[in-house]
C-alpha atoms as a PDB file:
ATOM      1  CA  UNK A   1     -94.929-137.263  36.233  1.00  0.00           C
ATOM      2  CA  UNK A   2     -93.910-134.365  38.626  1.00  0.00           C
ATOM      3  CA  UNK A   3     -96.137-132.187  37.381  1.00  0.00           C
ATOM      4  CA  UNK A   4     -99.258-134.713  36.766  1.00  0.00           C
ATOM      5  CA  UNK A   5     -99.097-135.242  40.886  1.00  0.00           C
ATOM      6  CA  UNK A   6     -98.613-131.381  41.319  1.00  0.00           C
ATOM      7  CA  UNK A   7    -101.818-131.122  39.440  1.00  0.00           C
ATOM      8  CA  UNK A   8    -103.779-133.695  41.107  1.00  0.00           C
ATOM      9  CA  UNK A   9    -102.690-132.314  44.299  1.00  0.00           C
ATOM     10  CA  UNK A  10    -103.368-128.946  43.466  1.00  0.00           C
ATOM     11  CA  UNK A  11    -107.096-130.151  41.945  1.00  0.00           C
ATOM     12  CA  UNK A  12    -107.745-132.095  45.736  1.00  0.00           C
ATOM     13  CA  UNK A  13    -106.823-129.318  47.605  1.00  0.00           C
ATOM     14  CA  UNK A  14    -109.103-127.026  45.378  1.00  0.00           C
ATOM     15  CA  UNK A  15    -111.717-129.851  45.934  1.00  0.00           C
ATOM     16  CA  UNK A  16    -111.324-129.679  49.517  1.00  0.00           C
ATOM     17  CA  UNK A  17    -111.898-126.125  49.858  1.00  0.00           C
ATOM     18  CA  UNK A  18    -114.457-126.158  47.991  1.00  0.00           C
ATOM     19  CA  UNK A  19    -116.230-128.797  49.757  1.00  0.00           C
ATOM     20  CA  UNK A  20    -115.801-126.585  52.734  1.00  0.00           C
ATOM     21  CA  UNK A  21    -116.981-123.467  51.526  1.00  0.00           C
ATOM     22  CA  UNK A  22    -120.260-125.203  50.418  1.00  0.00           C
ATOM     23  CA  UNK A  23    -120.915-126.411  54.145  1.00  0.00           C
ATOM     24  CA  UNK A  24    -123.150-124.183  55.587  1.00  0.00           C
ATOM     25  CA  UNK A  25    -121.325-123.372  59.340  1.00  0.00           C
ATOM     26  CA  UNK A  26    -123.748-123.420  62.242  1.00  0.00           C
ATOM     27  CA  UNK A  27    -125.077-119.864  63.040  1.00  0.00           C
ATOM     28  CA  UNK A  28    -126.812-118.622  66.343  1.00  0.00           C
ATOM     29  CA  UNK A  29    -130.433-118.075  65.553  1.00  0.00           C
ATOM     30  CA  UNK A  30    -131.301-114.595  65.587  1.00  0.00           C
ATOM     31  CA  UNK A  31    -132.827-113.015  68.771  1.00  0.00           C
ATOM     32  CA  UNK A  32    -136.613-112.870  69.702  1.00  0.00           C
ATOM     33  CA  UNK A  33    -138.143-109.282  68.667  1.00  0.00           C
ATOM     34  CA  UNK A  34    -137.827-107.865  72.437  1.00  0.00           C
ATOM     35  CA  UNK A  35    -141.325-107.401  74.071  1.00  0.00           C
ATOM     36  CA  UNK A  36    -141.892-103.389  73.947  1.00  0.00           C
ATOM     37  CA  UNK A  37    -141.954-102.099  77.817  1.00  0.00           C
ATOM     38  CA  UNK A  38    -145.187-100.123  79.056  1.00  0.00           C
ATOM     39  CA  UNK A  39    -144.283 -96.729  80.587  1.00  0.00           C
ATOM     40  CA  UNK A  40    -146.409 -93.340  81.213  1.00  0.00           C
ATOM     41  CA  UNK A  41    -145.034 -92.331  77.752  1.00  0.00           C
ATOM     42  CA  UNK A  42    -146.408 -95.136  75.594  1.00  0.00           C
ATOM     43  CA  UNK A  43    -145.458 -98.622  74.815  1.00  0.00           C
ATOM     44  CA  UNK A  44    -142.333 -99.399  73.507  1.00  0.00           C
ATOM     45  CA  UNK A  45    -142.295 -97.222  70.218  1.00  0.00           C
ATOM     46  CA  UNK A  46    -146.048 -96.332  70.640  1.00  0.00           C
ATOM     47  CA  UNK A  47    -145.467 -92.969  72.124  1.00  0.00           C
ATOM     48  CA  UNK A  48    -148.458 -90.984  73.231  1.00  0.00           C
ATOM     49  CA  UNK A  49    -149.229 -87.759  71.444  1.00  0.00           C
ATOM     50  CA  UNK A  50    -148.605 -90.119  67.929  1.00  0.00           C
ATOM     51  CA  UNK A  51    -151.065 -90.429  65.290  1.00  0.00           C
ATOM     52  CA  UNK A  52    -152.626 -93.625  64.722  1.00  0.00           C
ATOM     53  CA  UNK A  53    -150.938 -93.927  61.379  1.00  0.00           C
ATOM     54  CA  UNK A  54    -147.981 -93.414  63.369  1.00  0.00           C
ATOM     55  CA  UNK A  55    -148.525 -95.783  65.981  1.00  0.00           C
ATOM     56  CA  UNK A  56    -148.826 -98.318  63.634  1.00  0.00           C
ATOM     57  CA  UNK A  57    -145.909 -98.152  61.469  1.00  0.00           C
ATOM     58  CA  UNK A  58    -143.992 -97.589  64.529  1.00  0.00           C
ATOM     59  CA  UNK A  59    -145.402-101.000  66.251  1.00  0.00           C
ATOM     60  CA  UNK A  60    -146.393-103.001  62.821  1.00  0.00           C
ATOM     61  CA  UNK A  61    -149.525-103.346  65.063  1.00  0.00           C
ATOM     62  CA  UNK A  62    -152.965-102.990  63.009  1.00  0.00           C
ATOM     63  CA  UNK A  63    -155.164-101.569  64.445  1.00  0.00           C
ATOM     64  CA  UNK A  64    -159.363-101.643  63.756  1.00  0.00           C
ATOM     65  CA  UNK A  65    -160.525 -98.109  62.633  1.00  0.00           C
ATOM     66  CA  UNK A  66    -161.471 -96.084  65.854  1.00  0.00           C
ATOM     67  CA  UNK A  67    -164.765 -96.107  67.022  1.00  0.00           C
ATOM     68  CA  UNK A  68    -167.234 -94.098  68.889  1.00  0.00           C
ATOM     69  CA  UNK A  69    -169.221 -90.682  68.556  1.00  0.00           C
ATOM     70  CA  UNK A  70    -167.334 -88.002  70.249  1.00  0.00           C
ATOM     71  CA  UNK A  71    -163.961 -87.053  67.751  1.00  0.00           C
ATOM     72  CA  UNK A  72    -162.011 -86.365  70.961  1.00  0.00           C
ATOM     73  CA  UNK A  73    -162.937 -89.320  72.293  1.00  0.00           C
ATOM     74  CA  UNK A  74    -163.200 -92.813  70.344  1.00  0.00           C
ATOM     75  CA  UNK A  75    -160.943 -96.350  70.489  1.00  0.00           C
ATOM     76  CA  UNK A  76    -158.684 -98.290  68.201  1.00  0.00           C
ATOM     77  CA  UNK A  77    -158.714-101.874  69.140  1.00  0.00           C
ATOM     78  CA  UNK A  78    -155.092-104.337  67.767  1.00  0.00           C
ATOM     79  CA  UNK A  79    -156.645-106.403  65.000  1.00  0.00           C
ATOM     80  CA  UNK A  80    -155.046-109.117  67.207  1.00  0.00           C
ATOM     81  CA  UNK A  81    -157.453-110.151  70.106  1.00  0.00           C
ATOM     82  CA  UNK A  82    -154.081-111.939  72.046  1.00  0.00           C
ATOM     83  CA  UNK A  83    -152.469-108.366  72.536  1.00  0.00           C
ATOM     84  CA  UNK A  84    -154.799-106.435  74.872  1.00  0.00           C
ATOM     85  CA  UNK A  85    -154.464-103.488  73.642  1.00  0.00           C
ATOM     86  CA  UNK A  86    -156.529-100.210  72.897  1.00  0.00           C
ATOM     87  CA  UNK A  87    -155.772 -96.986  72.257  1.00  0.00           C
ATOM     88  CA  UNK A  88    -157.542 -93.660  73.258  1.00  0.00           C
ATOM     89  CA  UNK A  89    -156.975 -91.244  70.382  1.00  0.00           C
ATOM     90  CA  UNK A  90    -158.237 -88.006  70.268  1.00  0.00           C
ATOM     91  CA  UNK A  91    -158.847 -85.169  67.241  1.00  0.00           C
ATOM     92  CA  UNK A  92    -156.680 -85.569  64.592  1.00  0.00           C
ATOM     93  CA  UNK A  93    -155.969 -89.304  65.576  1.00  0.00           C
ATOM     94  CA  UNK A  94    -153.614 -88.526  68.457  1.00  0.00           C
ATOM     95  CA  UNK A  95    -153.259 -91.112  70.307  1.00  0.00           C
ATOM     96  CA  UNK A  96    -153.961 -90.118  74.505  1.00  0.00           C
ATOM     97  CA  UNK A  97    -153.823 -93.411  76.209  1.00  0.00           C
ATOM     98  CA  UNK A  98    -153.485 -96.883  76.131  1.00  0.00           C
ATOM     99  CA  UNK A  99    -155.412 -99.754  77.878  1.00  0.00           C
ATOM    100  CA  UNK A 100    -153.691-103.385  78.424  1.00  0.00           C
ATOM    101  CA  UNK A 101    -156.640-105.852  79.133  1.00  0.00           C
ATOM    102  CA  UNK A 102    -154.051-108.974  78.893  1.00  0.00           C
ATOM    103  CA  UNK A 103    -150.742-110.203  80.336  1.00  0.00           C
ATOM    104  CA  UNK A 104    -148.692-109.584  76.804  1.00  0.00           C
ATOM    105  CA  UNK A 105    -146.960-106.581  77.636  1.00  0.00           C
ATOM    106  CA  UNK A 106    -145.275-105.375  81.189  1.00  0.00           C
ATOM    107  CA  UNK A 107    -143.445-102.564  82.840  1.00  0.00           C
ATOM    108  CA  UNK A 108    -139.776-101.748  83.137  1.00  0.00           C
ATOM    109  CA  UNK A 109    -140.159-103.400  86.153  1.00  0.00           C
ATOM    110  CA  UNK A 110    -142.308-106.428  85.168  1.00  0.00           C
ATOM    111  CA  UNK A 111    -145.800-105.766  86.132  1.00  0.00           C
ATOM    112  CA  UNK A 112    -148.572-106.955  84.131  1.00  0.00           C
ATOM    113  CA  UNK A 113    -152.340-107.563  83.690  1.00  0.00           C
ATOM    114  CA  UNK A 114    -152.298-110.471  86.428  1.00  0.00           C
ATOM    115  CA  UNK A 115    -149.414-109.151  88.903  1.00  0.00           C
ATOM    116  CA  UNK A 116    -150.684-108.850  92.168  1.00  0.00           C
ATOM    117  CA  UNK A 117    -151.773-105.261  94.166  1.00  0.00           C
ATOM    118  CA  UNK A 118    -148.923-105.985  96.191  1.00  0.00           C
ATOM    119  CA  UNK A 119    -146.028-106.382  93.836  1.00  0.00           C
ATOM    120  CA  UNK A 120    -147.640-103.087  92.035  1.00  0.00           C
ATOM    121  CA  UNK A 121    -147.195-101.380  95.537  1.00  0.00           C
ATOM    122  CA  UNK A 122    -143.542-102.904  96.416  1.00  0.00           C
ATOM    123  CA  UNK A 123    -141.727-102.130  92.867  1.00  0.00           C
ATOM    124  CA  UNK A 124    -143.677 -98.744  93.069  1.00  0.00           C
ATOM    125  CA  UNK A 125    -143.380 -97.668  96.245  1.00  0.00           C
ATOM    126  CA  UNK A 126    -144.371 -93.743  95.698  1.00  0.00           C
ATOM    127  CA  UNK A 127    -147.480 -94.775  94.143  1.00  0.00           C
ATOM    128  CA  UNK A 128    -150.597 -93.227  95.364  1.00  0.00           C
ATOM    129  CA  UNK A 129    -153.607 -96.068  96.076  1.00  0.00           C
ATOM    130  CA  UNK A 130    -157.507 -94.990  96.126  1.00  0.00           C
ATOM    131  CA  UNK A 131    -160.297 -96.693  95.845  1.00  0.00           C
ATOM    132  CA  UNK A 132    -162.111 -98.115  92.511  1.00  0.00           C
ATOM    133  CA  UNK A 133    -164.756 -96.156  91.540  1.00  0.00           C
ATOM    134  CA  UNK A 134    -166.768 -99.060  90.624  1.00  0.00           C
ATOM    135  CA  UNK A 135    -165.927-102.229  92.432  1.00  0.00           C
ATOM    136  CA  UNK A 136    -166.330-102.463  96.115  1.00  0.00           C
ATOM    137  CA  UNK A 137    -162.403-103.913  96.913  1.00  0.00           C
ATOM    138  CA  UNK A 138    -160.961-102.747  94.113  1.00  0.00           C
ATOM    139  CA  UNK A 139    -158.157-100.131  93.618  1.00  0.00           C
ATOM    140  CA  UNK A 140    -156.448 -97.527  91.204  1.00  0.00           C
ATOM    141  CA  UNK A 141    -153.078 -97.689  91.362  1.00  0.00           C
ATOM    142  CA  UNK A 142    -151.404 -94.090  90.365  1.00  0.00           C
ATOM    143  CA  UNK A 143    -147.739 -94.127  89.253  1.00  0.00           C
ATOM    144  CA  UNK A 144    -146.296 -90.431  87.825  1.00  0.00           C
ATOM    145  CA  UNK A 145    -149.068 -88.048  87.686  1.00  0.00           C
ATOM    146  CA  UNK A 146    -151.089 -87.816  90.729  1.00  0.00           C
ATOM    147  CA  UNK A 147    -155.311 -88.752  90.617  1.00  0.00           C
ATOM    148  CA  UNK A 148    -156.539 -85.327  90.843  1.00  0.00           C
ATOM    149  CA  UNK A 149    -153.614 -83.493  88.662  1.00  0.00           C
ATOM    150  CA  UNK A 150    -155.198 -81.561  85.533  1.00  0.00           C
ATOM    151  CA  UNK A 151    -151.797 -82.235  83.201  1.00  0.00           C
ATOM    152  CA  UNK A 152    -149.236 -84.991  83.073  1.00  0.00           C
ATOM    153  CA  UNK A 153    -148.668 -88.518  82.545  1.00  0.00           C
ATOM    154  CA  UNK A 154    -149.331 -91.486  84.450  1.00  0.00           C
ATOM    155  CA  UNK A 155    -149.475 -95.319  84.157  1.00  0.00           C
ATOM    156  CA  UNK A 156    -153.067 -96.630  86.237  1.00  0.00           C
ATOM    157  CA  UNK A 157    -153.311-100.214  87.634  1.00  0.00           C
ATOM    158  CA  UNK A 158    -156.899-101.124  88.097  1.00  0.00           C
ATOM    159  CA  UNK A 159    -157.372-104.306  90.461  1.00  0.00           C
ATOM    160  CA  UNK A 160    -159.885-106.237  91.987  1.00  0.00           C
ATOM    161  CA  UNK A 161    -158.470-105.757  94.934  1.00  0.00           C
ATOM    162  CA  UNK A 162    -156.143-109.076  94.788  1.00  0.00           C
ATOM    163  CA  UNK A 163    -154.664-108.537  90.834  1.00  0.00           C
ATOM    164  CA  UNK A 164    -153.803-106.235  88.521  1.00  0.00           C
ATOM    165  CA  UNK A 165    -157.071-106.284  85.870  1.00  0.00           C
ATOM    166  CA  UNK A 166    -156.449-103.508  83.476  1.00  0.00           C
ATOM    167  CA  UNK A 167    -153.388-101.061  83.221  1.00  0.00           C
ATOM    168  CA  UNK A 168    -154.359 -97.516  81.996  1.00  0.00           C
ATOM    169  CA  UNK A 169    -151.171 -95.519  80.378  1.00  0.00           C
ATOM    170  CA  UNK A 170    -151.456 -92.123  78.758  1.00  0.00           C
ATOM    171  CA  UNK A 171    -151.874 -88.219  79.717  1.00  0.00           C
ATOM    172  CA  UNK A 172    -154.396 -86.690  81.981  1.00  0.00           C
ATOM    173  CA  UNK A 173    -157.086 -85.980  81.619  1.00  0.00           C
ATOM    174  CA  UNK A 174    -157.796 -89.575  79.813  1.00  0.00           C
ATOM    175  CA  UNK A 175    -155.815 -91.105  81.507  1.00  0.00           C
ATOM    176  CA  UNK A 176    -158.023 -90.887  84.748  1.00  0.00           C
ATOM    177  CA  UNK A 177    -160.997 -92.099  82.775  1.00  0.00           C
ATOM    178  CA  UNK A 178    -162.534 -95.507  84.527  1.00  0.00           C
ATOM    179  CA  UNK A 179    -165.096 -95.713  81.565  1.00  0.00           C
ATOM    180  CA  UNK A 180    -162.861 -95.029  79.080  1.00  0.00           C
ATOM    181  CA  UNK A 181    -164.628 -92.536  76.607  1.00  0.00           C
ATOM    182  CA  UNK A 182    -168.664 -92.778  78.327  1.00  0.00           C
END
C-alpha cells in the first residue's frame, strides 16, 4: 500500500510539473524596429558613398530602379510612397544624397519634414540660414558643411518660411542642389 501511494504521489507531482511546463509564461513583446536617425552621413544604416545594392540590404528598403539621363546624376525613389525618401546616386550607383519629402524619419535631435524654421534654428544653433532660391519666404537651412563649400557633408532644411518642407542630406556638391539633378 506504501508504495501504491508513493507512486500515485510521485505520478501527481510529475503531472503537476508537467502541467506547468506546458503553460506558456507571459513574455514582454519584443521592441519596435527603432526609427533610423537622419544625419549628414546617411540615414540610419544608409550611409552615403553606398551602392544602391548596398543601401538596400542595409535598410531592407526597395527601392524603384534610378531614373534620369545624366549617369552621375539620376534618383531612386522607396517602393513605399509613406517613407519620403529618395536617393541621389551617382556613377557606379553611389549613393550622394538623400531627400526626406515626409515626416517618417528625424534627426538626432528630432527634426522632421513639418518641424518648424524655428526649432531647426534653436536645436542647431551654428546653422547658417539663406534665402530659398525659389520661394519668396522660404529658407535653406545649412547644418555641417557650409552653402558655398566645394567638399563635405551637410544635412539642408528647405522651408516655406514657417516649416520644414524637404530635408536634403548627402555630400557637396549634391547636396546643395535645389532641383535635385535638372
Amino acid at each position: 500500500m506504501r508504495s501504491r501511494a508513493l507512486i500515485i504521489a510521485a505520478a501527481s507531482a510529475a503531472a503537476a510539473t508537467a502541467a506547468t511546463a506546458q503553460t506558456p509564461t507571459p513574455t514582454a513583446p519584443a521592441p519596435a524596429p527603432a526609427t533610423p536617425t537622419l544625419s549628414r552621413n546617411g540615414l540610419g544604416p544608409v550611409t552615403i558613398g553606398m551602392t544602391l545594392a548596398q543601401a538596400q540590404r542595409a535598410s531592407g528598403i526597395r527601392f524603384r530602379a534610378p531614373t534620369g539621363d545624366v549617369p552621375s546624376c539620376r534618383y531612386a525613389i522607396s517602393r513605399d510612397p509613406r517613407l519620403g525618401l529618395a536617393l541621389m546616386v551617382a556613377r557606379q550607383n553611389r549613393v550622394v544624397r538623400l531627400d526626406l519629402m515626409r515626416p517618417r524619419y528625424a534627426t538626432a535631435k528630432g527634426i522632421r519634414v513639418g518641424s518648424t524654421q524655428k526649432a531647426v534654428v534653436t536645436a542647431y544653433p551654428t546653422a547658417v540660414v539663406t534665402r530659398h532660391k525659389y520661394l519668396a519666404r522660404g529658407k535653406e537651412i545649412w547644418v555641417g558643411a557650409r552653402p558655398m563649400a566645394r567638399t563635405g557633408r551637410a544635412m539642408v532644411f528647405e522651408t516655406n518660411g514657417a516649416r520644414v518642407t524637404n530635408i536634403r542630406a548627402g555630400k557637396l556638391p549634391q547636396v546643395g542642389y535645389v532641383e535635385g539633378c535638372s
